[in-house]
C-alpha atoms as a PDB file:
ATOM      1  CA  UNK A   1     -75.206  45.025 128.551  1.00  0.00           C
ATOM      2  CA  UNK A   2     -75.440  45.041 125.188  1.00  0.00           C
ATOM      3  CA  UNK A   3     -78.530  46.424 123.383  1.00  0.00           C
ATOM      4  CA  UNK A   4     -80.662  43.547 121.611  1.00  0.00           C
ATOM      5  CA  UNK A   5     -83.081  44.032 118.676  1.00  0.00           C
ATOM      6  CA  UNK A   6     -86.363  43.253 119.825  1.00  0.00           C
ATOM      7  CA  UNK A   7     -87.988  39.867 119.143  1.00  0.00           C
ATOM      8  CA  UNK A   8     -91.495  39.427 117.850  1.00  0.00           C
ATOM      9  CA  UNK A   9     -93.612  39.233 121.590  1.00  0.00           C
ATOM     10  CA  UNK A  10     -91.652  42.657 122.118  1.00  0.00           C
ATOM     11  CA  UNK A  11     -93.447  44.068 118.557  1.00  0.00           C
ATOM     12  CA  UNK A  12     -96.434  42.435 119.050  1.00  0.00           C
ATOM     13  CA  UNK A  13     -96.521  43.580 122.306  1.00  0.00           C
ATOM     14  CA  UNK A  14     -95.755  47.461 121.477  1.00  0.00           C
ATOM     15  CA  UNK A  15     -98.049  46.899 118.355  1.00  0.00           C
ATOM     16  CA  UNK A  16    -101.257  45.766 120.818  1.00  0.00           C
ATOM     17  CA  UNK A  17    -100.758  48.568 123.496  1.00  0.00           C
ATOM     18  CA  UNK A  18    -100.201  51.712 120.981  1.00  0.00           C
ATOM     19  CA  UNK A  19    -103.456  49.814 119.201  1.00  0.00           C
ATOM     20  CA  UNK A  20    -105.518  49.940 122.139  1.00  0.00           C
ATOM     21  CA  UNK A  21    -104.089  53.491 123.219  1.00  0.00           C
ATOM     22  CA  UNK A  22    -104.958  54.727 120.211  1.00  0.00           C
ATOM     23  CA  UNK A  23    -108.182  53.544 120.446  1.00  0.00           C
ATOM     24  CA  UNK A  24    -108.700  55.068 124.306  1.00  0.00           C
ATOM     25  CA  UNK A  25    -107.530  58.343 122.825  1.00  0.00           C
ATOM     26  CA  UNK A  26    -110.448  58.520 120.645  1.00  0.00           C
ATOM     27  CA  UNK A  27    -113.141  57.356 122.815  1.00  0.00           C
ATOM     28  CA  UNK A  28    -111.036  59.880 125.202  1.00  0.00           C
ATOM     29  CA  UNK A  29    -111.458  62.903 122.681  1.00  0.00           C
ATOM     30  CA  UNK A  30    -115.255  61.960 121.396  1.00  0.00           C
ATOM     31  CA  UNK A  31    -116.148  61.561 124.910  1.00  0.00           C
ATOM     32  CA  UNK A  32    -114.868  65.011 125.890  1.00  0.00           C
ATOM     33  CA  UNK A  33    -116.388  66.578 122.675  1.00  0.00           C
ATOM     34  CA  UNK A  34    -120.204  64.524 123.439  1.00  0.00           C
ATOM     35  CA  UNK A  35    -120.070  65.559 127.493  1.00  0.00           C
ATOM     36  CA  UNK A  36    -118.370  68.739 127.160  1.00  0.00           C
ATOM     37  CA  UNK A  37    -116.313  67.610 130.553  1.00  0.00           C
ATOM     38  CA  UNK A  38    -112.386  68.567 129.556  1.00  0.00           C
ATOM     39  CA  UNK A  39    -110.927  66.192 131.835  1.00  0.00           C
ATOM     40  CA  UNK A  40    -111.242  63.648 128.818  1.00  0.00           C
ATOM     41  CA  UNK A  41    -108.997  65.298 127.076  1.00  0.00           C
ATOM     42  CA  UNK A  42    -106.672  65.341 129.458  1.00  0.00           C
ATOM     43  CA  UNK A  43    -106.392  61.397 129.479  1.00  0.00           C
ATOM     44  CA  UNK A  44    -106.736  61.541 125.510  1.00  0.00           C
ATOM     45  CA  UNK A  45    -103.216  63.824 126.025  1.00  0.00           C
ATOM     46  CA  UNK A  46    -101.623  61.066 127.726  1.00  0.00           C
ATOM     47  CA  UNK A  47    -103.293  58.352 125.822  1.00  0.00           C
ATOM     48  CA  UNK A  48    -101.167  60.496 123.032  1.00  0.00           C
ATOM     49  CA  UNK A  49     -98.036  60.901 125.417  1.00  0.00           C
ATOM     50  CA  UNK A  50     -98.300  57.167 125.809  1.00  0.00           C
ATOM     51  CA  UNK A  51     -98.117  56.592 122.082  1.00  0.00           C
ATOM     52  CA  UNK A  52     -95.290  58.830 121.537  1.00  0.00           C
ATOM     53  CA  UNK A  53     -93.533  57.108 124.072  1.00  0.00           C
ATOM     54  CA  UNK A  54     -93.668  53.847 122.680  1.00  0.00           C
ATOM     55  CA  UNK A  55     -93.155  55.033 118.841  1.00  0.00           C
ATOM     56  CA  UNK A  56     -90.451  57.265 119.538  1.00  0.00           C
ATOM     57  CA  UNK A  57     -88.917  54.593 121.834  1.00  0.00           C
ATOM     58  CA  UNK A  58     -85.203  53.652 121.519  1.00  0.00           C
ATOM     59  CA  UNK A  59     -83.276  51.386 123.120  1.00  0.00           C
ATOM     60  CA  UNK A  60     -80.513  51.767 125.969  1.00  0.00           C
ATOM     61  CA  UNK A  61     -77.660  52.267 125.860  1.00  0.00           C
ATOM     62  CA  UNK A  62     -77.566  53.369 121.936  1.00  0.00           C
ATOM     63  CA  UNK A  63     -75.172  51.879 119.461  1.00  0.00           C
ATOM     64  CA  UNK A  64     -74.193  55.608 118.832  1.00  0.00           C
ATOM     65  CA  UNK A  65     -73.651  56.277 122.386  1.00  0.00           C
ATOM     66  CA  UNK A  66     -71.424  53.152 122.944  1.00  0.00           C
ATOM     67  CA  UNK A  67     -69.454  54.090 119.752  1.00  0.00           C
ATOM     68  CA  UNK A  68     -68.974  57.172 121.471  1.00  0.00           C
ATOM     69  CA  UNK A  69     -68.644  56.896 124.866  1.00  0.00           C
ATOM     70  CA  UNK A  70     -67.463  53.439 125.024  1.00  0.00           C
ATOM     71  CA  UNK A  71     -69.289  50.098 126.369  1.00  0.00           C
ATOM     72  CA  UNK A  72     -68.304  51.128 130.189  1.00  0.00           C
ATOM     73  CA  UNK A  73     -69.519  54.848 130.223  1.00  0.00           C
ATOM     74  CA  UNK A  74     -72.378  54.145 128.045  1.00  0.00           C
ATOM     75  CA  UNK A  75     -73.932  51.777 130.658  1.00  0.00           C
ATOM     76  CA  UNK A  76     -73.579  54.032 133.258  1.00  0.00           C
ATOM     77  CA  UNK A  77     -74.899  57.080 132.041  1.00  0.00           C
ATOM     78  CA  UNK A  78     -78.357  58.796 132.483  1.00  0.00           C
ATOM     79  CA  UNK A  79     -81.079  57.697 130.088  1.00  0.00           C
ATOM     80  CA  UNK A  80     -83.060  60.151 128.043  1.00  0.00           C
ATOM     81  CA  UNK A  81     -86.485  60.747 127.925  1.00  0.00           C
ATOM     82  CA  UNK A  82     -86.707  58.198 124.510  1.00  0.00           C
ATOM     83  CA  UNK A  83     -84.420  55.700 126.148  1.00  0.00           C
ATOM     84  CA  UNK A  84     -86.158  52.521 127.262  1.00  0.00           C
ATOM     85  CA  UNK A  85     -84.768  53.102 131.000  1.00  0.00           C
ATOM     86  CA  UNK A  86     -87.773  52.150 132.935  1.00  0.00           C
ATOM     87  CA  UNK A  87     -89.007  48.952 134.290  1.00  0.00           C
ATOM     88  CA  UNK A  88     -92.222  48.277 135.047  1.00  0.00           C
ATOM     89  CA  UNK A  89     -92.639  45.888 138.359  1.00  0.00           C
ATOM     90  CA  UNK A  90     -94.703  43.207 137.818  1.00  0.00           C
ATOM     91  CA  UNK A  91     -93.702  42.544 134.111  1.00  0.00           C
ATOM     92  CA  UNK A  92     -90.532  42.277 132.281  1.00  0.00           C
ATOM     93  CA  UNK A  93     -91.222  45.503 129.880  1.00  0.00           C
ATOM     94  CA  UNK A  94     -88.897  48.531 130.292  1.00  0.00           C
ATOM     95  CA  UNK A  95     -90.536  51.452 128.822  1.00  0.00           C
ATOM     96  CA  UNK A  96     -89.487  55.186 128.236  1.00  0.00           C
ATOM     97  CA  UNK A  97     -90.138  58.162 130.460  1.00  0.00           C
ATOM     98  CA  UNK A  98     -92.406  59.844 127.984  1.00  0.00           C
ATOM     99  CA  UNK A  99     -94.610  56.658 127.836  1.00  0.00           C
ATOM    100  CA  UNK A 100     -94.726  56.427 131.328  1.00  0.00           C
ATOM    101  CA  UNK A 101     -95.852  59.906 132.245  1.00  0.00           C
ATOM    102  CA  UNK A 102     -98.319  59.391 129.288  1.00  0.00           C
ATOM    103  CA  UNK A 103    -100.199  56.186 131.459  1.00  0.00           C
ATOM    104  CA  UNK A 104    -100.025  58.514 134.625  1.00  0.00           C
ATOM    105  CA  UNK A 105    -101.302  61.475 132.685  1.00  0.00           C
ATOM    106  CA  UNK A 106    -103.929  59.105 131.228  1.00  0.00           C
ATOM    107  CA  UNK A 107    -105.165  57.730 134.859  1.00  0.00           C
ATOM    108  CA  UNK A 108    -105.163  60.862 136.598  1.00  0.00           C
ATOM    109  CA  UNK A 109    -107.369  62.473 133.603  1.00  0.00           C
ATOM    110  CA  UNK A 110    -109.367  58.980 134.002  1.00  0.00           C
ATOM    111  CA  UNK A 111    -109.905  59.410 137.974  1.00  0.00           C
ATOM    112  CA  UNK A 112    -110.996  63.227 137.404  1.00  0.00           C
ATOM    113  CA  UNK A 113    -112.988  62.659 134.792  1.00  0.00           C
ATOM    114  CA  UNK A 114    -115.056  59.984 136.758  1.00  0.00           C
ATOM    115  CA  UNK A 115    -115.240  61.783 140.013  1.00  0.00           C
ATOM    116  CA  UNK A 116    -116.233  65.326 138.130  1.00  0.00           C
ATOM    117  CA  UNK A 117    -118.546  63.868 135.536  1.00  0.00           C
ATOM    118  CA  UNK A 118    -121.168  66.128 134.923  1.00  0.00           C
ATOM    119  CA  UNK A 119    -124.735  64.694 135.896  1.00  0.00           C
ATOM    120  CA  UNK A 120    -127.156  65.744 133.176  1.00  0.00           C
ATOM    121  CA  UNK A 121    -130.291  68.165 133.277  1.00  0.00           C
ATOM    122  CA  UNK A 122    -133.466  65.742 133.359  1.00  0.00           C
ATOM    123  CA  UNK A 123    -135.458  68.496 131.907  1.00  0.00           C
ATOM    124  CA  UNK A 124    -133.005  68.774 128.707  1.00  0.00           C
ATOM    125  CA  UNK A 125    -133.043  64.930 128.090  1.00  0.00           C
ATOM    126  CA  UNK A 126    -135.592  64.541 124.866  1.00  0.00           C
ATOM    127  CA  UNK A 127    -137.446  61.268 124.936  1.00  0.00           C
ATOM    128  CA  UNK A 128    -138.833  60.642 121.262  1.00  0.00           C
ATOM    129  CA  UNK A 129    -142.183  58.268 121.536  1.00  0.00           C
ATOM    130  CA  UNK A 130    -142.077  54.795 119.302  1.00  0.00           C
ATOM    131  CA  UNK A 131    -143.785  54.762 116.478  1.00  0.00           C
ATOM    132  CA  UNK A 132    -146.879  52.682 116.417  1.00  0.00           C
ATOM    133  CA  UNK A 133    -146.219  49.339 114.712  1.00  0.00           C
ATOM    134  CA  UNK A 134    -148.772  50.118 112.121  1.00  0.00           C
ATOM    135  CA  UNK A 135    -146.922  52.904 110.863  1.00  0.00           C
ATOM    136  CA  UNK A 136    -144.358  50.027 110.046  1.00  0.00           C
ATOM    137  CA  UNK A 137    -146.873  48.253 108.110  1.00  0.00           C
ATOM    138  CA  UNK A 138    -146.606  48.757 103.683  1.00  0.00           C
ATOM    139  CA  UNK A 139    -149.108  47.192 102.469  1.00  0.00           C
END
């Protein structure tokens, strides 16, 4: 089991999800700073874990490791935490163990931010009237 260099839907791929990770984190982080609720930032932290994952991402077995160890030992030893040694189910992605705990970091911040969402004060919400539309007027 040689290691391959990845092809283009593997980049693309990687590109797209740290994108759109990166993108959760800050909705994650301005949502937490707007509501005040600090379960945001825990799924902004594994938004980030995520993205750390999948940067820092290398794959398995290394060319180092098989230079060192050997092709035989080198596929049978124990991945690292930025190996690629995990496979997803459903689709053919193998991902490391960093990026992983970063998505399960990032939906159990998700669940307890929705179920412990604060509800807010009806008397603090300010309602500003509309102008009149002949204040809009310049003559």
């Amino acid at each position: 089991m040689n290691a391959q260099p990845p092809g283009f839907g593997d980049v693309f791929l990687a590109a797209a999800s740290v994108a759109i990770a990166c993108v959760a984190c800050a909705a994650a982080v301005r949502a937490g700073w707007i509501s005040g609720n600090w379960f945001a930032y825990l799924c902004a932290l594994g938004c980030a874990a995520f993205v750390a994952g999948v940067a820092g991402q290398r794959s398995f077995p290394s060319a180092s490791a098989v230079q060192r160890l050997g092709q035989a030992a080198a596929n049978t030893s124990v991945p690292g935490p930025w190996d690629a040694g995990v496979s997803l189910p459903v689709v053919a992605i193998r991902l490391t163990p960093v990026a992983v705990a970063g998505i399960l970091v990032a939906a159990v911040g998700l669940s307890l931010l929705l179920l412990f969402e604060r509800v807010p004060d009806p008397a603090r919400i300010n309602w500003r009237e509309p102008r009149r539309l002949e204040d809009d007027d310049s003559v």
